[in-house]
Protein backbone atom coordinates (compact mmCIF):
# COMPACT_ATOMS: atom_id res chain seq x y z
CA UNK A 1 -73.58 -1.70 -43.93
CA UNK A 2 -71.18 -0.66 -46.90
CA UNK A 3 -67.95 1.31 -46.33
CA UNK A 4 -69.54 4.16 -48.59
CA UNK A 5 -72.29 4.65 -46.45
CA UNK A 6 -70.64 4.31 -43.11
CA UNK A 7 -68.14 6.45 -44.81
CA UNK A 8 -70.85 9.08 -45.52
CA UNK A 9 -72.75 8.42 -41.64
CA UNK A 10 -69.44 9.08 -40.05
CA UNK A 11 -69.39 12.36 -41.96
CA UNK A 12 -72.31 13.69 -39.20
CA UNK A 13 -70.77 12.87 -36.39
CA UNK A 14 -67.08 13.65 -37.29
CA UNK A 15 -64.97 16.00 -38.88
CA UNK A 16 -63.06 16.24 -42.16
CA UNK A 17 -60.03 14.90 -40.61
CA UNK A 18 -61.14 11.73 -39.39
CA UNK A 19 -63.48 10.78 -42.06
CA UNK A 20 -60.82 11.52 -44.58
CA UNK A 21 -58.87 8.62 -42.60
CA UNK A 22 -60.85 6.75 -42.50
CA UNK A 23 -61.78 6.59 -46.36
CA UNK A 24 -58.09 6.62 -46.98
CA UNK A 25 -58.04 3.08 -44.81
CA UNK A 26 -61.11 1.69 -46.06
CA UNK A 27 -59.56 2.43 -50.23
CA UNK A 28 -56.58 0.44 -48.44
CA UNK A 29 -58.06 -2.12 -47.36
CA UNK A 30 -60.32 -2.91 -50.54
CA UNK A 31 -63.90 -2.13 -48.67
CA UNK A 32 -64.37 0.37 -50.82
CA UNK A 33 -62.99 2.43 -54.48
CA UNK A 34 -62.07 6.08 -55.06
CA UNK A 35 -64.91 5.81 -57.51
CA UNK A 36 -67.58 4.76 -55.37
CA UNK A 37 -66.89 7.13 -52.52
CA UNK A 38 -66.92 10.20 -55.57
CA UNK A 39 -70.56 8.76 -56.48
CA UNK A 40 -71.34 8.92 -53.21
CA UNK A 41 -70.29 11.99 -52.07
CA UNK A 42 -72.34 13.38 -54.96
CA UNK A 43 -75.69 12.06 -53.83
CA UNK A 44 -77.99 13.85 -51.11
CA UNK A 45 -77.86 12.31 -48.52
CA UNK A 46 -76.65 13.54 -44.38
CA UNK A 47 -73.28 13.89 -43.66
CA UNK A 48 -72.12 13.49 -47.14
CA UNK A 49 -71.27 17.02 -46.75
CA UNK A 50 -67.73 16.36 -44.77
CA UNK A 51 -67.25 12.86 -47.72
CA UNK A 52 -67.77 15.73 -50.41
CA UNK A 53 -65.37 17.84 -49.14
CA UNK A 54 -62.26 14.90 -47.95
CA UNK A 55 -62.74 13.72 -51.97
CA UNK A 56 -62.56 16.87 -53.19
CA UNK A 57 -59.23 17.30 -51.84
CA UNK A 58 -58.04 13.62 -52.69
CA UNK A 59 -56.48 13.27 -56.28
CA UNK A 60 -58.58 11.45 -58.63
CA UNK A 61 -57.59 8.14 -58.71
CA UNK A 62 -55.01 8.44 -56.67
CA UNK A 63 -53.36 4.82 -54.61
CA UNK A 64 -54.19 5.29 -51.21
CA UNK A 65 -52.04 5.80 -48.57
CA UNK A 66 -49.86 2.76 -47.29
CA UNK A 67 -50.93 3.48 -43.53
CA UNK A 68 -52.95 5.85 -41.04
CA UNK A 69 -49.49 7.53 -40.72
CA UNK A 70 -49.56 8.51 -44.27
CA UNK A 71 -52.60 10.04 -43.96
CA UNK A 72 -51.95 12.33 -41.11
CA UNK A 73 -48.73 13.30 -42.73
CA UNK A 74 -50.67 14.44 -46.23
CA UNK A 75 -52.74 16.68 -43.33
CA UNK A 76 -49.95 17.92 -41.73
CA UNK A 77 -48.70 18.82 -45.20
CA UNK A 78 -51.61 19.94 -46.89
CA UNK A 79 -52.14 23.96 -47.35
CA UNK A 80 -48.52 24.21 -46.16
CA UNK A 81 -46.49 22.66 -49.16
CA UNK A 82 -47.22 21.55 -52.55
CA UNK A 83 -49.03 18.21 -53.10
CA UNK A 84 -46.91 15.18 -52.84
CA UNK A 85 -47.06 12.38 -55.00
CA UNK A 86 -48.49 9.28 -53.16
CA UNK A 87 -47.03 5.85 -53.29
CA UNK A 88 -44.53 6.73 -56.83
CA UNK A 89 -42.91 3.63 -57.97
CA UNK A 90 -39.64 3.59 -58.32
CA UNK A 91 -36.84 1.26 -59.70
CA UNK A 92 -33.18 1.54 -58.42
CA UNK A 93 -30.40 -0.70 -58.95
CA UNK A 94 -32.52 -3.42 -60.54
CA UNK A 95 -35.46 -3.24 -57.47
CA UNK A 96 -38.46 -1.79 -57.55
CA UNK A 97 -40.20 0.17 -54.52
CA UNK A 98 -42.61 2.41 -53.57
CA UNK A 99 -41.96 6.04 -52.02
CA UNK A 100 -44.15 7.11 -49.23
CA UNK A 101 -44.44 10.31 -50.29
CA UNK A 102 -42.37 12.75 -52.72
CA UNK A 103 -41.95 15.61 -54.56
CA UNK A 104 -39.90 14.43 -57.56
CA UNK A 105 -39.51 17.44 -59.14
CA UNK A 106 -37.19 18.39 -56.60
CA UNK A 107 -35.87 15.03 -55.36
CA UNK A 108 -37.56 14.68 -52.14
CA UNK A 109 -38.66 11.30 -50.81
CA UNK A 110 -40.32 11.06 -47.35
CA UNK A 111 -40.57 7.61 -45.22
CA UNK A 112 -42.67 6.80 -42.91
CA UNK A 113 -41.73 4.56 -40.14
CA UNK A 114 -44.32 2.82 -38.46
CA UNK A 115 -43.87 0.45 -35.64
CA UNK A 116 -46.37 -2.03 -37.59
CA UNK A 117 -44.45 -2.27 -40.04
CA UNK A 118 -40.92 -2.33 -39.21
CA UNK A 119 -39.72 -5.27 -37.47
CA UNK A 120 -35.62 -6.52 -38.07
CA UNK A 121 -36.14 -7.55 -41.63
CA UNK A 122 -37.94 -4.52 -42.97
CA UNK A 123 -36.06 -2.14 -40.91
CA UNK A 124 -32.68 -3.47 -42.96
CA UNK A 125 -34.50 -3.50 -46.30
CA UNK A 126 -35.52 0.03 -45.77
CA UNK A 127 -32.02 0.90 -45.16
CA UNK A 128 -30.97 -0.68 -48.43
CA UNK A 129 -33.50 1.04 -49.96
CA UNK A 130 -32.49 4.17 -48.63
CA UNK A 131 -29.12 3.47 -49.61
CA UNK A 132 -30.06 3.37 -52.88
CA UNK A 133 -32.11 6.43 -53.19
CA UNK A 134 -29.35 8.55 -52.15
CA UNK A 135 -27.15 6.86 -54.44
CA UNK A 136 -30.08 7.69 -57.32
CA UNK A 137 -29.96 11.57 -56.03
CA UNK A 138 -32.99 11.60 -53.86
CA UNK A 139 -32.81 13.08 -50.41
CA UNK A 140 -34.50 11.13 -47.90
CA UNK A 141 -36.11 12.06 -44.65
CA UNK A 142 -37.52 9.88 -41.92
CA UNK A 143 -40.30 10.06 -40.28
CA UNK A 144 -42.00 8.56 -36.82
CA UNK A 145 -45.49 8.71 -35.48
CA UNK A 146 -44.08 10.60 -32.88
CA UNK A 147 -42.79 13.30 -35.19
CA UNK A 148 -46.06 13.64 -36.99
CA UNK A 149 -48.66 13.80 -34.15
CA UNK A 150 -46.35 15.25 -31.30
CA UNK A 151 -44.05 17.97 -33.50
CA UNK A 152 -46.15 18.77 -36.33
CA UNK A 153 -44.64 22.38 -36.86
CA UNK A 154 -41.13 20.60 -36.57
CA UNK A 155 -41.73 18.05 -38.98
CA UNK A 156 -43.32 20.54 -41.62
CA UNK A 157 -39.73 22.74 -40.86
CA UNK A 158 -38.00 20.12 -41.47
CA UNK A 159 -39.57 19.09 -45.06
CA UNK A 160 -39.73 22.19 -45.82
CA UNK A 161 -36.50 23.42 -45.72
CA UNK A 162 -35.33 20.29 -47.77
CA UNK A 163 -37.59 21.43 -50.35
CA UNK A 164 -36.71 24.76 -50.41
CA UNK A 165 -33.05 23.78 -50.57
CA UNK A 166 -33.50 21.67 -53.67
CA UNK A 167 -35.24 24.32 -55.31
CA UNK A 168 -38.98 24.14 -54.16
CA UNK A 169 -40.28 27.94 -54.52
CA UNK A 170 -42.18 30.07 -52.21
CA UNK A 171 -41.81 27.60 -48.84
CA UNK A 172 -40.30 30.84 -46.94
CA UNK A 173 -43.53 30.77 -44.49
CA UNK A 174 -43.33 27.13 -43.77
CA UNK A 175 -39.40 26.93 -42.87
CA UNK A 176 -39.84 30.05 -40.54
């Protein structure tokens, strides 16, 4: 079976939450396009219902995330802050990278740390890339698995007092 239409059959036994990670993983992995799962989510067809509604709250043509981590973060965030900006290239000090998430306007970068993914030589390159965020203006904040699934309210506190602080209007609900 396709991606798109497991996609779409997982959409009548689960929830918005799950299929929405699970279409973020799938774009990841290459099983399936942003395009394809917008066709469709637009055909009639059970359980394309919960598809319809995870694309319509995906930006169009947006990269997908870089993990399941990623994904549960944008949730955590979504309705509660403004929209981040997924995956923004970036070149500092003559080496390009990729943010996790930010909010440029105001400076904001958020990392996501993932045991999968950070073993002794990526933990040190993150640090140098960190390094040289700062030293570009951004602020920086660090995030675990741990903070995103077991302190959601925290973590959202946390982001969004840093956004409010570099200028990020009408966050005065989410910091409280």
């Amino acid at each position: 079976t396709a991606a798109g239409r497991t996609l779409t059959d997982l959409g009548t036994v689960a929830g918005a939450l799950l299929v929405e990670r699970a279409a973020e993983s799938a774009i990841r992995l290459g099983l399936v396009t942003d395009h394809e799962l917008r066709r469709r989510a637009g055909l009639p067809r059970r359980g394309v219902g919960v598809l319809r509604s995870v694309m319509a709250l995906r930006p169009d043509g947006a990269p997908p995330t870089g993990s399941d981590l990623e994904t549960r973060m944008l949730q955590l965030c979504r309705g509660r802050l403004p929209e981040p900006v997924r995956q923004l290239p970036v070149a500092l000090m003559g080496a390009s990278y990729r943010i996790d998430m930010s909010w440029p306007v105001w400076g904001v970068a958020v990392e996501l740390d993932g045991r999968e993914w950070h073993g002794p030589e990526v933990f040190d390159a993150d640090r140098r890339r960190q390094n040289r965020m700062v030293v570009a203006g951004w602020v920086v904040l660090r995030f675990t698995w741990a903070d995103v699934v077991t302190s959601p309210d925290a973590t959202v506190r946390t982001l969004a007092t840093v956004l409010r602080q570099r200028g990020c209007p009408g966050l005065e609900a989410a910091c409280a």
